[in-house]
PDB file of N, CA and C in Angstrom:
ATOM      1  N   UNK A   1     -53.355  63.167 -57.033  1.00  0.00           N
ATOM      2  CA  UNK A   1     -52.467  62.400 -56.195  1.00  0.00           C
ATOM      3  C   UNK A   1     -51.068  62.330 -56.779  1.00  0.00           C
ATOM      4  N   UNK A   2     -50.826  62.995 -57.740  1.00  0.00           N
ATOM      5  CA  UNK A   2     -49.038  63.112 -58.351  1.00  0.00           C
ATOM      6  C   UNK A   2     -48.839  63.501 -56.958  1.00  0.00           C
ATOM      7  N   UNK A   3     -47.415  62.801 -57.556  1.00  0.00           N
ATOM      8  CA  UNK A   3     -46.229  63.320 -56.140  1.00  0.00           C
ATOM      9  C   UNK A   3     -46.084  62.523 -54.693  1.00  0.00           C
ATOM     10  N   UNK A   4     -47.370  62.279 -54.907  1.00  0.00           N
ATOM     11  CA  UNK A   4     -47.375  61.316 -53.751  1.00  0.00           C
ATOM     12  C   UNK A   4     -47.839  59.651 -53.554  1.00  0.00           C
ATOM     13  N   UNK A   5     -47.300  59.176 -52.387  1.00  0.00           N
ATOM     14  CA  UNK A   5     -47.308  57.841 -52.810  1.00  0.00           C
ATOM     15  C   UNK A   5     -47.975  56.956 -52.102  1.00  0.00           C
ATOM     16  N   UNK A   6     -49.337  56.240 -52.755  1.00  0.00           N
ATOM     17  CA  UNK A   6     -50.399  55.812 -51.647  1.00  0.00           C
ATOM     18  C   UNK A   6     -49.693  54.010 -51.047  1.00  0.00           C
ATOM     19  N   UNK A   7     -50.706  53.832 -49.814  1.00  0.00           N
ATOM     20  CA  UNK A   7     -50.124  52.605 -49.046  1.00  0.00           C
ATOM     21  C   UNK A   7     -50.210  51.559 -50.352  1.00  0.00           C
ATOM     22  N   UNK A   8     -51.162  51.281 -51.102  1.00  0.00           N
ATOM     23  CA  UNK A   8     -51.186  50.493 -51.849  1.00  0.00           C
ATOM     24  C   UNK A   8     -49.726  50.308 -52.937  1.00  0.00           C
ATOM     25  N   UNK A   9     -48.754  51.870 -52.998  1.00  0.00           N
ATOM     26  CA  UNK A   9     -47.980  51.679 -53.774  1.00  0.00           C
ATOM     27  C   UNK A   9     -46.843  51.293 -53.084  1.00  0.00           C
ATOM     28  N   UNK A  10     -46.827  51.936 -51.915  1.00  0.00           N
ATOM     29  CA  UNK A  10     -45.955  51.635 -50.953  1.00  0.00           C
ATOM     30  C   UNK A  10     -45.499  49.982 -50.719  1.00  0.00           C
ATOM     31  N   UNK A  11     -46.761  49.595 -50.359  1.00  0.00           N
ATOM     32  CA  UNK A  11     -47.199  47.797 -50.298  1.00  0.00           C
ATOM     33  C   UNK A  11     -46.464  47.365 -51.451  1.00  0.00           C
ATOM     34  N   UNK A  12     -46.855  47.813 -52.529  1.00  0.00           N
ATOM     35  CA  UNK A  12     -45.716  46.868 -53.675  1.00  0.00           C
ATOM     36  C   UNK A  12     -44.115  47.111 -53.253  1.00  0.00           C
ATOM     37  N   UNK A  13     -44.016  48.799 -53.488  1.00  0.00           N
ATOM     38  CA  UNK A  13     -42.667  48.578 -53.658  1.00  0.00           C
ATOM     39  C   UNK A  13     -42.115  47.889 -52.261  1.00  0.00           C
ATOM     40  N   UNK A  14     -42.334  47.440 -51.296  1.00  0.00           N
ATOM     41  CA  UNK A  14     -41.737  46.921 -50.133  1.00  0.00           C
ATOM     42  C   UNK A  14     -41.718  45.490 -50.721  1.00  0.00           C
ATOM     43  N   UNK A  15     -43.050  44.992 -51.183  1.00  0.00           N
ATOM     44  CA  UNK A  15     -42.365  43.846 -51.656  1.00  0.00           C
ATOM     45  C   UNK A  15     -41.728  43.434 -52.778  1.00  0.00           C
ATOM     46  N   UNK A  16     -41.424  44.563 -53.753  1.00  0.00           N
ATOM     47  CA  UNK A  16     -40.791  44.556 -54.846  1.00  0.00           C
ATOM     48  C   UNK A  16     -38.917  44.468 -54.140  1.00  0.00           C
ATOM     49  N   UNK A  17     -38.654  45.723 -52.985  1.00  0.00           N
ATOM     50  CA  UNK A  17     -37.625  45.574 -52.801  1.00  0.00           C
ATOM     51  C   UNK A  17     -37.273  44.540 -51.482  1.00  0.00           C
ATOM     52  N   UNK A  18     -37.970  44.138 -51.042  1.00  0.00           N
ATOM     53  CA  UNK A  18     -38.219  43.180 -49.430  1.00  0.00           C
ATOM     54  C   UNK A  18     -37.678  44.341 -48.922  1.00  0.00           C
ATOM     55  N   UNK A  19     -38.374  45.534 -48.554  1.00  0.00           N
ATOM     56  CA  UNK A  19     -38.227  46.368 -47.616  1.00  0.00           C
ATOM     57  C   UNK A  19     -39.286  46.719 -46.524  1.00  0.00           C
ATOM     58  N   UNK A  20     -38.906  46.430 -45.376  1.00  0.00           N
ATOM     59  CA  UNK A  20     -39.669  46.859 -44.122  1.00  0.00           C
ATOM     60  C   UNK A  20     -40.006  48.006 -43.688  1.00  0.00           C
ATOM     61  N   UNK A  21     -40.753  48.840 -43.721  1.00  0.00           N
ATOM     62  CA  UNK A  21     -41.100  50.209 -42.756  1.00  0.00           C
ATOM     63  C   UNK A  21     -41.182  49.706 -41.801  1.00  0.00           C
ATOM     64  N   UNK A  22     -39.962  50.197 -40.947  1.00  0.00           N
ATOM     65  CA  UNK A  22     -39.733  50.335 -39.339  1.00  0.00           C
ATOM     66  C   UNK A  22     -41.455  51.134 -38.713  1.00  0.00           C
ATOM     67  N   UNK A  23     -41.263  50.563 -37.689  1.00  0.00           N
ATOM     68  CA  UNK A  23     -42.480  51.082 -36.731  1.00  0.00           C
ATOM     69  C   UNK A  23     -41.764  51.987 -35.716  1.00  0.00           C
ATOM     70  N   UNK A  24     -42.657  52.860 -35.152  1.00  0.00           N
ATOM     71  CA  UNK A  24     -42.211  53.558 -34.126  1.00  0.00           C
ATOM     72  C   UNK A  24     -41.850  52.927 -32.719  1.00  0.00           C
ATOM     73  N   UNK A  25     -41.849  51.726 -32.548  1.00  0.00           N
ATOM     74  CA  UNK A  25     -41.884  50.967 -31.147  1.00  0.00           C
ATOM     75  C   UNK A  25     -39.667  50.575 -31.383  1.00  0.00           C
ATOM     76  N   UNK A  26     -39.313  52.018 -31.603  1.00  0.00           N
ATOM     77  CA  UNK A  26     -38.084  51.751 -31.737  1.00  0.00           C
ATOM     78  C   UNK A  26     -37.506  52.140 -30.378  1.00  0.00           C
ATOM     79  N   UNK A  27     -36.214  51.232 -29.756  1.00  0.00           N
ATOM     80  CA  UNK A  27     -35.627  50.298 -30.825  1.00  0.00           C
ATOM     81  C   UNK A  27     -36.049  48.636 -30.672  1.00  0.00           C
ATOM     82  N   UNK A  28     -35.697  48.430 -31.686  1.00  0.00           N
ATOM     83  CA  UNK A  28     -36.336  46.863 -32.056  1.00  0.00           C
ATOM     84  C   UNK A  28     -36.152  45.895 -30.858  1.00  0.00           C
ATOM     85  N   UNK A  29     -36.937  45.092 -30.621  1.00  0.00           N
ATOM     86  CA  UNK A  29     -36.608  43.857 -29.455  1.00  0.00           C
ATOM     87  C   UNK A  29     -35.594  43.154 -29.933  1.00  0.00           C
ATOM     88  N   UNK A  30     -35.076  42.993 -28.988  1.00  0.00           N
ATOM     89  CA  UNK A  30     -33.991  41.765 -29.567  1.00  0.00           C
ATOM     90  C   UNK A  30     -34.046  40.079 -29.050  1.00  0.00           C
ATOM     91  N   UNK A  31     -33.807  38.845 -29.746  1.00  0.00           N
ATOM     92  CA  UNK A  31     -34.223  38.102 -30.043  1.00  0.00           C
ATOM     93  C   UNK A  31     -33.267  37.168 -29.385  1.00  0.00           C
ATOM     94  N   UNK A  32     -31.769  37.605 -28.696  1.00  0.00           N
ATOM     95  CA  UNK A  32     -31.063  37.081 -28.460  1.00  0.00           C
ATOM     96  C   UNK A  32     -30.754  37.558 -26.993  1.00  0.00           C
ATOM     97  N   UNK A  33     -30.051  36.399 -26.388  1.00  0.00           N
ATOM     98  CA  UNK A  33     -29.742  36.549 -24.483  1.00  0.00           C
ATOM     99  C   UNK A  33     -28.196  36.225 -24.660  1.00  0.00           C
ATOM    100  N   UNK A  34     -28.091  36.829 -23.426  1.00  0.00           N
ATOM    101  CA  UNK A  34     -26.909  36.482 -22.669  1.00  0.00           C
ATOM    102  C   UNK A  34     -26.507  34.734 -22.565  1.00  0.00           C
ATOM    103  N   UNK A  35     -25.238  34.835 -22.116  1.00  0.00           N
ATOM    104  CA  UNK A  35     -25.029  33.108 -21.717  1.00  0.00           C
ATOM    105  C   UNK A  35     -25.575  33.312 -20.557  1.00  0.00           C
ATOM    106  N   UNK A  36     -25.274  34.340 -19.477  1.00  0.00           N
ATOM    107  CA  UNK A  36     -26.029  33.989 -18.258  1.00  0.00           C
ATOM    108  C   UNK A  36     -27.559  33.911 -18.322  1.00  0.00           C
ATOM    109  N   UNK A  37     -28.008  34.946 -19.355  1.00  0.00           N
ATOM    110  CA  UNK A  37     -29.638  34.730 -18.915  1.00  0.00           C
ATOM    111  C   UNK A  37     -29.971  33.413 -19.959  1.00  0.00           C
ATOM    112  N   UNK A  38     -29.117  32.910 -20.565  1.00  0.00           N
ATOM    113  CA  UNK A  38     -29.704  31.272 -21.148  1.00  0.00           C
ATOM    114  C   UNK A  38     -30.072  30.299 -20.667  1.00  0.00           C
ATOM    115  N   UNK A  39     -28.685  30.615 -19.555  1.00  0.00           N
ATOM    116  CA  UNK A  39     -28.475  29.168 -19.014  1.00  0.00           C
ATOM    117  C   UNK A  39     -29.336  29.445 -17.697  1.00  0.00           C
ATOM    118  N   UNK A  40     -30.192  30.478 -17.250  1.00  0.00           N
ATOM    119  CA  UNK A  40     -30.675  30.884 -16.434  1.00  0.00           C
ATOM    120  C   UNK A  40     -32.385  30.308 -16.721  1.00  0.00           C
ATOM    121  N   UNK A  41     -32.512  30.487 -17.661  1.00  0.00           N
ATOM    122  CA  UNK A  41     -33.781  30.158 -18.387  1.00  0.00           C
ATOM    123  C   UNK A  41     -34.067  28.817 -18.538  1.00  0.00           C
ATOM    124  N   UNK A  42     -32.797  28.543 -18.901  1.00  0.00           N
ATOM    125  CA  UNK A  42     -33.122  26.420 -19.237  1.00  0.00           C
ATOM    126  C   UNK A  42     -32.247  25.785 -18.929  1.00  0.00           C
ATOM    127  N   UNK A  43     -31.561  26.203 -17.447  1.00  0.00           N
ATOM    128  CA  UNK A  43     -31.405  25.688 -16.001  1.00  0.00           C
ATOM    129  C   UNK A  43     -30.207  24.425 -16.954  1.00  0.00           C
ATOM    130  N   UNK A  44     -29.761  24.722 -17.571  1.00  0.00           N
ATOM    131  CA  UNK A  44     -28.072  23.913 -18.303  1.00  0.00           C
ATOM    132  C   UNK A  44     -27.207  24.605 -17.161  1.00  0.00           C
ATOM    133  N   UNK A  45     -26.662  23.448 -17.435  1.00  0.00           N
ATOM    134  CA  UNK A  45     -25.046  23.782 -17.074  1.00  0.00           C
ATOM    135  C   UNK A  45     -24.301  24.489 -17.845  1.00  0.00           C
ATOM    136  N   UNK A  46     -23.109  25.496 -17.372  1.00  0.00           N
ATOM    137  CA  UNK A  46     -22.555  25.571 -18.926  1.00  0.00           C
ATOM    138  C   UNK A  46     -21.273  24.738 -19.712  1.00  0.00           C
ATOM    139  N   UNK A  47     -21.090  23.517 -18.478  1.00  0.00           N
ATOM    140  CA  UNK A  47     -20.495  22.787 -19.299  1.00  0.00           C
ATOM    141  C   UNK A  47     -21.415  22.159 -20.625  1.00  0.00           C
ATOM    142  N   UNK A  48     -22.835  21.968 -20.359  1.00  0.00           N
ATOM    143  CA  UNK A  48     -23.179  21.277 -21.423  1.00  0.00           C
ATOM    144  C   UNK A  48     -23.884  22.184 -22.195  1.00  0.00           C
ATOM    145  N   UNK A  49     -24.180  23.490 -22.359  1.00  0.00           N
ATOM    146  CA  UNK A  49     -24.192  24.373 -23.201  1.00  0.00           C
ATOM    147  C   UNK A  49     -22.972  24.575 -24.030  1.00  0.00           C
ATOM    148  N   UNK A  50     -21.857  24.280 -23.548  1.00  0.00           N
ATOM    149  CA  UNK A  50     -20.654  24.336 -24.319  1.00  0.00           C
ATOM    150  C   UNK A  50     -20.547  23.532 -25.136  1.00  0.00           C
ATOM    151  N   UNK A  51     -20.974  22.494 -24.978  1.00  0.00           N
ATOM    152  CA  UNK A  51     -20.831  20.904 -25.390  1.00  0.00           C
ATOM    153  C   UNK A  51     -22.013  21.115 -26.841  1.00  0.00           C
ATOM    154  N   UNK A  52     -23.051  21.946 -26.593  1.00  0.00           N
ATOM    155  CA  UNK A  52     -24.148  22.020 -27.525  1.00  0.00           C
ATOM    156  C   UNK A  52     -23.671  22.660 -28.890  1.00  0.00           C
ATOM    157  N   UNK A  53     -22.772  23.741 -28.401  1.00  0.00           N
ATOM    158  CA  UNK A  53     -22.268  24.797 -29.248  1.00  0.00           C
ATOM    159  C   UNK A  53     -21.293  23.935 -30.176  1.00  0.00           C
ATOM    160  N   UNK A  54     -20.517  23.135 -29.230  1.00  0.00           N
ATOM    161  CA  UNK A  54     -19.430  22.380 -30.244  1.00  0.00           C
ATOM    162  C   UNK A  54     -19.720  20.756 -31.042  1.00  0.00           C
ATOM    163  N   UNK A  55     -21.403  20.940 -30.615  1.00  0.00           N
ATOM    164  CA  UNK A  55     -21.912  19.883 -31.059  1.00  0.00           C
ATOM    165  C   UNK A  55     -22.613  20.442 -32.442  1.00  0.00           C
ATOM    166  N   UNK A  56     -22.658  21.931 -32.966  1.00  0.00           N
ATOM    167  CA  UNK A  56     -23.037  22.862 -33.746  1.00  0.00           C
ATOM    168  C   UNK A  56     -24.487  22.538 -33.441  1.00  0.00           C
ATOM    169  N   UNK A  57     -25.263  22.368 -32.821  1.00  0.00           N
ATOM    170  CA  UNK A  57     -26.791  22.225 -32.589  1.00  0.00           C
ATOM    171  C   UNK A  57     -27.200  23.301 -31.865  1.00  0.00           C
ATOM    172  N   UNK A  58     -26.572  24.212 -31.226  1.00  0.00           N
ATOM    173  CA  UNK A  58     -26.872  25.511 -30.897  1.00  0.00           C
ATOM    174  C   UNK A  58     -25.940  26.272 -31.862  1.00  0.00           C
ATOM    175  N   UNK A  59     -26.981  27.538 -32.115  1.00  0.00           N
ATOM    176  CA  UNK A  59     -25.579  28.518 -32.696  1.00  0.00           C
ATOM    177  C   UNK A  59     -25.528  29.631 -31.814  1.00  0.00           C
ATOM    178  N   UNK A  60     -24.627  29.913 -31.839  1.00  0.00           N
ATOM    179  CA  UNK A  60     -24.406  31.602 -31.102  1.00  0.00           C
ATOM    180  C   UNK A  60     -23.845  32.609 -31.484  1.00  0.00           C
ATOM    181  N   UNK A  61     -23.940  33.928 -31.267  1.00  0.00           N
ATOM    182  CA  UNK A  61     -23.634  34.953 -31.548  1.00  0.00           C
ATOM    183  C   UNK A  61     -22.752  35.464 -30.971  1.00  0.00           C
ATOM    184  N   UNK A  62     -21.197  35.842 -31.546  1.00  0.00           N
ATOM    185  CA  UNK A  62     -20.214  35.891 -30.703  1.00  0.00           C
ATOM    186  C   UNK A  62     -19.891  37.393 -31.068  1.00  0.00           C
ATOM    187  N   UNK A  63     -20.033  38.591 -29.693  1.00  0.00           N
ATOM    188  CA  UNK A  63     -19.406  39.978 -29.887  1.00  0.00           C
ATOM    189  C   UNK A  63     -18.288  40.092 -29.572  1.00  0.00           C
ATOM    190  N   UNK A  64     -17.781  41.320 -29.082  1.00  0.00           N
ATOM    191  CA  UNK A  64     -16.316  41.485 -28.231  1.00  0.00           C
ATOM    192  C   UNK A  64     -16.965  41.276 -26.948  1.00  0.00           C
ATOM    193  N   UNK A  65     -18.188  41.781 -26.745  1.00  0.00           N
ATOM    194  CA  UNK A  65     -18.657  41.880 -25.106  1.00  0.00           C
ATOM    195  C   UNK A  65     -19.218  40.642 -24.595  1.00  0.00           C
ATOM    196  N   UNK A  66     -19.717  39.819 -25.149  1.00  0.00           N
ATOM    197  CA  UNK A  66     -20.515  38.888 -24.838  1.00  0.00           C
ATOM    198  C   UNK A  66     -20.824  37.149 -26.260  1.00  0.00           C
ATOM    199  N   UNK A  67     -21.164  36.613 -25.637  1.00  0.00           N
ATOM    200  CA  UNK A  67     -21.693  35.528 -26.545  1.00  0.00           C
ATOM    201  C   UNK A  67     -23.277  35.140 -26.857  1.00  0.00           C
ATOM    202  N   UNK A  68     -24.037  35.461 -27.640  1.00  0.00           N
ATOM    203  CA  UNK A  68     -25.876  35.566 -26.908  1.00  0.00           C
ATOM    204  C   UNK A  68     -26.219  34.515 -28.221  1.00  0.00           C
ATOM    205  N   UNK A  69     -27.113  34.128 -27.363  1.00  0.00           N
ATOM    206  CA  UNK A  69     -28.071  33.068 -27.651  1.00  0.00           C
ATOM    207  C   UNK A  69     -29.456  33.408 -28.454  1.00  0.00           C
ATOM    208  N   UNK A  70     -29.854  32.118 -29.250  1.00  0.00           N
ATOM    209  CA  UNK A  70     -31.430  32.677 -29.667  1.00  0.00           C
ATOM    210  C   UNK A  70     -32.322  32.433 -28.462  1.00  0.00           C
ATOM    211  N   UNK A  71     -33.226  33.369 -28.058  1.00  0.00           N
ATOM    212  CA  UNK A  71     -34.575  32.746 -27.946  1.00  0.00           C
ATOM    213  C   UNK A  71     -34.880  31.889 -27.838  1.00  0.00           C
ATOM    214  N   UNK A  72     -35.433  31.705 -28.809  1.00  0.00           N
ATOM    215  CA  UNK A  72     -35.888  30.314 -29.708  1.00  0.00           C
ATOM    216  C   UNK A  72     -35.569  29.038 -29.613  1.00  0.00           C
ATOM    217  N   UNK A  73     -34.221  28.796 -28.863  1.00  0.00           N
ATOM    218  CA  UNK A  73     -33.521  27.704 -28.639  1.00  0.00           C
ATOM    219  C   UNK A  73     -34.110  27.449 -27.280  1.00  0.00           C
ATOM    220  N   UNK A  74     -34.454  27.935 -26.204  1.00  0.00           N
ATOM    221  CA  UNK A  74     -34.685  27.882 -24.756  1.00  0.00           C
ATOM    222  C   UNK A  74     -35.907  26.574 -24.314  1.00  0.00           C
ATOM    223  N   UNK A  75     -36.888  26.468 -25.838  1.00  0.00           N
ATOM    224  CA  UNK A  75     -37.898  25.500 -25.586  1.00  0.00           C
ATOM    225  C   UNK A  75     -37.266  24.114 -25.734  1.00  0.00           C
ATOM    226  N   UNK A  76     -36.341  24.338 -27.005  1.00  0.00           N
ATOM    227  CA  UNK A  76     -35.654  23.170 -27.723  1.00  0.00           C
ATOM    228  C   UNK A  76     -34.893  22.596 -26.895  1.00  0.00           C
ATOM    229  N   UNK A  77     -33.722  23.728 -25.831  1.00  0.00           N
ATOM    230  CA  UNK A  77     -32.809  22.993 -25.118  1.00  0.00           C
ATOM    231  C   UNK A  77     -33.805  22.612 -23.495  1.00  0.00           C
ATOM    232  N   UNK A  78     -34.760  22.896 -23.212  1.00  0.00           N
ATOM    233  CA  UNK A  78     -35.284  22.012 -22.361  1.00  0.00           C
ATOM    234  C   UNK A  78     -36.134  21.108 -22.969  1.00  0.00           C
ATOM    235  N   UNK A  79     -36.241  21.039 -24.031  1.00  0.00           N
ATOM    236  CA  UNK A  79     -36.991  19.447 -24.168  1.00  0.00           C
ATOM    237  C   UNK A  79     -35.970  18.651 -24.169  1.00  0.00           C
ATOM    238  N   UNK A  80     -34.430  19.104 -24.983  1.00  0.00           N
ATOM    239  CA  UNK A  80     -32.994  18.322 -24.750  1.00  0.00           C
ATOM    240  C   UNK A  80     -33.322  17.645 -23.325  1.00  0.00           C
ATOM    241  N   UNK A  81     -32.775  18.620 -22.272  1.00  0.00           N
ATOM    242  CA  UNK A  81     -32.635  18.133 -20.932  1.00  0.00           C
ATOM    243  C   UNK A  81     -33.657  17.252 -20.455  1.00  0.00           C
ATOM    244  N   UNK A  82     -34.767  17.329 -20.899  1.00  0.00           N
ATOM    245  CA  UNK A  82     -35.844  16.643 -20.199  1.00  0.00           C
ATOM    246  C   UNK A  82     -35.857  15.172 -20.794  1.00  0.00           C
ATOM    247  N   UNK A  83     -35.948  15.120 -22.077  1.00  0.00           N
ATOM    248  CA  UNK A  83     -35.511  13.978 -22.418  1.00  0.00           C
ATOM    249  C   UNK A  83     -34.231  13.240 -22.175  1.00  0.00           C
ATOM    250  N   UNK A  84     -33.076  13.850 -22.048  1.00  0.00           N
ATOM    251  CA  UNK A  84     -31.769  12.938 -21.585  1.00  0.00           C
ATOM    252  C   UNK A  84     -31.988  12.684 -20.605  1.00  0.00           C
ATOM    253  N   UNK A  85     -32.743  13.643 -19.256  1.00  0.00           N
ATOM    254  CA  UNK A  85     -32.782  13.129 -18.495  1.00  0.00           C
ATOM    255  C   UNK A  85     -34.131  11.652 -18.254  1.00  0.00           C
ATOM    256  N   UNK A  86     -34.683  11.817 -18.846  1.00  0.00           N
ATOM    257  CA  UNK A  86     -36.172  10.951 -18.330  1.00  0.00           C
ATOM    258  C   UNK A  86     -36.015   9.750 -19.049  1.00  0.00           C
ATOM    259  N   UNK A  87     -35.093   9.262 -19.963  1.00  0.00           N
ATOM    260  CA  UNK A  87     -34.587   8.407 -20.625  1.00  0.00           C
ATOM    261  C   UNK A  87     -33.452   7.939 -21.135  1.00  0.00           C
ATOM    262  N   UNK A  88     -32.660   8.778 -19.726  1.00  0.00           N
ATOM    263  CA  UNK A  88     -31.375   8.871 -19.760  1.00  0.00           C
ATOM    264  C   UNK A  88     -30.328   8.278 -21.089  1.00  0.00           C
ATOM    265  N   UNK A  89     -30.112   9.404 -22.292  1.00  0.00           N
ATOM    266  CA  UNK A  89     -30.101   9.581 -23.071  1.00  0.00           C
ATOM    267  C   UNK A  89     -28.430  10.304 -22.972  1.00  0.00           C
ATOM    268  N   UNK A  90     -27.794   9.713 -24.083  1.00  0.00           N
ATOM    269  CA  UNK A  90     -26.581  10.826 -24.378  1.00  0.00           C
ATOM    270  C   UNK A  90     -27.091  11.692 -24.878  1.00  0.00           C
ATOM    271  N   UNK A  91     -26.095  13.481 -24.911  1.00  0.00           N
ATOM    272  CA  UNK A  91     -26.496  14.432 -25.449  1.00  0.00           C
ATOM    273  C   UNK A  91     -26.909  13.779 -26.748  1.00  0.00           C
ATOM    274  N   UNK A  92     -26.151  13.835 -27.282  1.00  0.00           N
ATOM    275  CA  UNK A  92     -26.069  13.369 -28.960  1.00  0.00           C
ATOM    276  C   UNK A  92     -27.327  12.886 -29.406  1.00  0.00           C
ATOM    277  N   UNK A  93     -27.416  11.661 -28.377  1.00  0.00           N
ATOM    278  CA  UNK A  93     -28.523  10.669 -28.357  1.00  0.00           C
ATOM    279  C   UNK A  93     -30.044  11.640 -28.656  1.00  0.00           C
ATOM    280  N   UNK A  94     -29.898  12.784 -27.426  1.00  0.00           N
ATOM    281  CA  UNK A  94     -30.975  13.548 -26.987  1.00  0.00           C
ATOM    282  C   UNK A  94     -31.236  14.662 -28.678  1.00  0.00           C
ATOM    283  N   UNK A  95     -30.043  14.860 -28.862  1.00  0.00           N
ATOM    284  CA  UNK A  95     -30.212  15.723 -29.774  1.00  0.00           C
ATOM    285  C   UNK A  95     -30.910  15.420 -31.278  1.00  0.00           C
ATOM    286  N   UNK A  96     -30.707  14.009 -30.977  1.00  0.00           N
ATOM    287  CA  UNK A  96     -31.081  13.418 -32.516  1.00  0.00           C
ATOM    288  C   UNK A  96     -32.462  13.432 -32.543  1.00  0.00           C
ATOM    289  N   UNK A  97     -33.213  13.270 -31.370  1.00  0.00           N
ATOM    290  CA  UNK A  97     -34.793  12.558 -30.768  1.00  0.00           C
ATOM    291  C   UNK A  97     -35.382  14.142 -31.175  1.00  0.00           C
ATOM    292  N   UNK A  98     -34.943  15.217 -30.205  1.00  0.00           N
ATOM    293  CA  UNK A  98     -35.157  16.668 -30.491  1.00  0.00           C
ATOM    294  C   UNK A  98     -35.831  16.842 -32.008  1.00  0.00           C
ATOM    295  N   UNK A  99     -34.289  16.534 -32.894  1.00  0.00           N
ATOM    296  CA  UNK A  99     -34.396  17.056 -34.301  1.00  0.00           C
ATOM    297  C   UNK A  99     -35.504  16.161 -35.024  1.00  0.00           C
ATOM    298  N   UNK A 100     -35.444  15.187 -34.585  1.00  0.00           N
ATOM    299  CA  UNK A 100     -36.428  14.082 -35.233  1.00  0.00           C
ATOM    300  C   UNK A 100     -38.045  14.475 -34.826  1.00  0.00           C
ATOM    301  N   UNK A 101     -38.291  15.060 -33.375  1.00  0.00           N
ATOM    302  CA  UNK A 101     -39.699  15.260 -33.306  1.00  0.00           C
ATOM    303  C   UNK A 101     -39.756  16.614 -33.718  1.00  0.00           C
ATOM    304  N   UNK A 102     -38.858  17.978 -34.280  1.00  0.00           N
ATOM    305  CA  UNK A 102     -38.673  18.959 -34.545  1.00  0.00           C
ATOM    306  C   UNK A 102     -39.802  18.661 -36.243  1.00  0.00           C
ATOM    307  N   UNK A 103     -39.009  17.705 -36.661  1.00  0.00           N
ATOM    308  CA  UNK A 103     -39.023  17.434 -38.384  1.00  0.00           C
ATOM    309  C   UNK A 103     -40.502  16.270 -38.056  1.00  0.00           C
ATOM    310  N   UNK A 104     -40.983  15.948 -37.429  1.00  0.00           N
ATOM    311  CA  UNK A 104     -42.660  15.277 -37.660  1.00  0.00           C
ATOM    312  C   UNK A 104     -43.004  16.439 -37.156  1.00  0.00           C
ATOM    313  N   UNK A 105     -43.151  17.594 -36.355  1.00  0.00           N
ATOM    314  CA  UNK A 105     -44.083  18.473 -36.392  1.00  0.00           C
ATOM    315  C   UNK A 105     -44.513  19.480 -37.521  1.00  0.00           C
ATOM    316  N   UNK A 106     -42.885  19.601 -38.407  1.00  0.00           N
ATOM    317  CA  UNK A 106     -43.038  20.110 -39.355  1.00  0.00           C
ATOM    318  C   UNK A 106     -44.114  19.594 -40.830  1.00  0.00           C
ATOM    319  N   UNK A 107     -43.634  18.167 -40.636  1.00  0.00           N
ATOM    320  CA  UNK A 107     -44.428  16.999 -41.668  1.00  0.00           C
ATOM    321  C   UNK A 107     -45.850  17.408 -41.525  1.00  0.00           C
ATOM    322  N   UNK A 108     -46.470  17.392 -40.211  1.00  0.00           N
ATOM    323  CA  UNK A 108     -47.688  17.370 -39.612  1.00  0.00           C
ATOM    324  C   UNK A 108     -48.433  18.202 -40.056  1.00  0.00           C
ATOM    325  N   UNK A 109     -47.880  19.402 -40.112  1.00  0.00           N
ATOM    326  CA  UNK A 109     -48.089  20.948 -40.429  1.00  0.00           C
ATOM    327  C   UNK A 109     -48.384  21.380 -41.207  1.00  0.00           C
ATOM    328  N   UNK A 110     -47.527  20.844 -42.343  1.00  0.00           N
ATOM    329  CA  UNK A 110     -47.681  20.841 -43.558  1.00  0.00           C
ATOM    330  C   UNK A 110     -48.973  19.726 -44.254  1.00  0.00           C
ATOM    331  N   UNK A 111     -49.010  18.661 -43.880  1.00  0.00           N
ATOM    332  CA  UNK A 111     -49.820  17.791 -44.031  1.00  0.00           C
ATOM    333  C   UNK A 111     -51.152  18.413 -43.758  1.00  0.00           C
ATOM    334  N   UNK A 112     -51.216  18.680 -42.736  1.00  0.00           N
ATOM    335  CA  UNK A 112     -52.781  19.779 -42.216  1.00  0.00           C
ATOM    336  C   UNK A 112     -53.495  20.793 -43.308  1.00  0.00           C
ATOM    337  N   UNK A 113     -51.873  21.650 -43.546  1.00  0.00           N
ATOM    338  CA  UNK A 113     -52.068  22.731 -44.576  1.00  0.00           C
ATOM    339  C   UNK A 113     -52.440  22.050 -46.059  1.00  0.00           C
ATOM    340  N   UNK A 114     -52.033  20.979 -46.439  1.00  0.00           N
ATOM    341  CA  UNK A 114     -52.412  20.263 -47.574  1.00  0.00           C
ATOM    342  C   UNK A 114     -53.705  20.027 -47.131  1.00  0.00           C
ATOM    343  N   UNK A 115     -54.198  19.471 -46.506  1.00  0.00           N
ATOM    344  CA  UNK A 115     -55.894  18.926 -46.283  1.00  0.00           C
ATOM    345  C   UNK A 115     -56.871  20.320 -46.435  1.00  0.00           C
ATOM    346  N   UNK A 116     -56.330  21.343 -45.635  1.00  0.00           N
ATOM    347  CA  UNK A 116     -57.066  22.548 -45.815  1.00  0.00           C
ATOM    348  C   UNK A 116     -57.514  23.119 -46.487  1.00  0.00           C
TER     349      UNK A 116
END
């Protein structure tokens, strides 16, 4: 086997260098939207998507062509809305409740993983 290099060695050095072997399902998905397909998704306004951004509680990705959003944010900013609205809540207000049940699920999680 000189010369060549088995998965097992491979396996280290990837995590020796944190290097990924790309898969063939190229090219990669991407993880980020449009402002239109954001605000399309979790039915904001974009005045108050604007308001989120300059509230730094969303971040965004700013090109020459466009401004895109995570993913990831789409669950977060409708639990926002749902809560300001159902307890009519300032953003701010809403945002704090968000981050606060964000950080007990995390507690929880971890707590679980400790018992395990």
């Amino acid at each position: 086997m000189q010369g060549s290099i088995t998965r097992k060695m491979l396996s280290q050095l990837e995590t020796m260098a944190d290097i990924r072997v790309r898969q063939e399902d190229l090219p990669a998905a991407s993880h980020l939207l449009s402002e239109d397909e954001f605000l399309s998704l979790t039915g904001l306004a974009r005045e108050s998507l604007e308001e989120l951004v300059q509230l730094e509680w969303l971040a965004c990705v700013r090109t020459r062509e466009a401004i895109l959003y995570q993913m990831s944010d789409i669950l977060r900013v409708r639990k926002l809305d749902r809560l300001c609205s159902d307890f009519e809540l300032s953003t701010v207000g809403g945002t704090i409740v968000v981050d606060l049940l964000e950080r007990i699920a995390e507690l929880e999680d971890e707590v679980r993983r400790l018992r395990g």
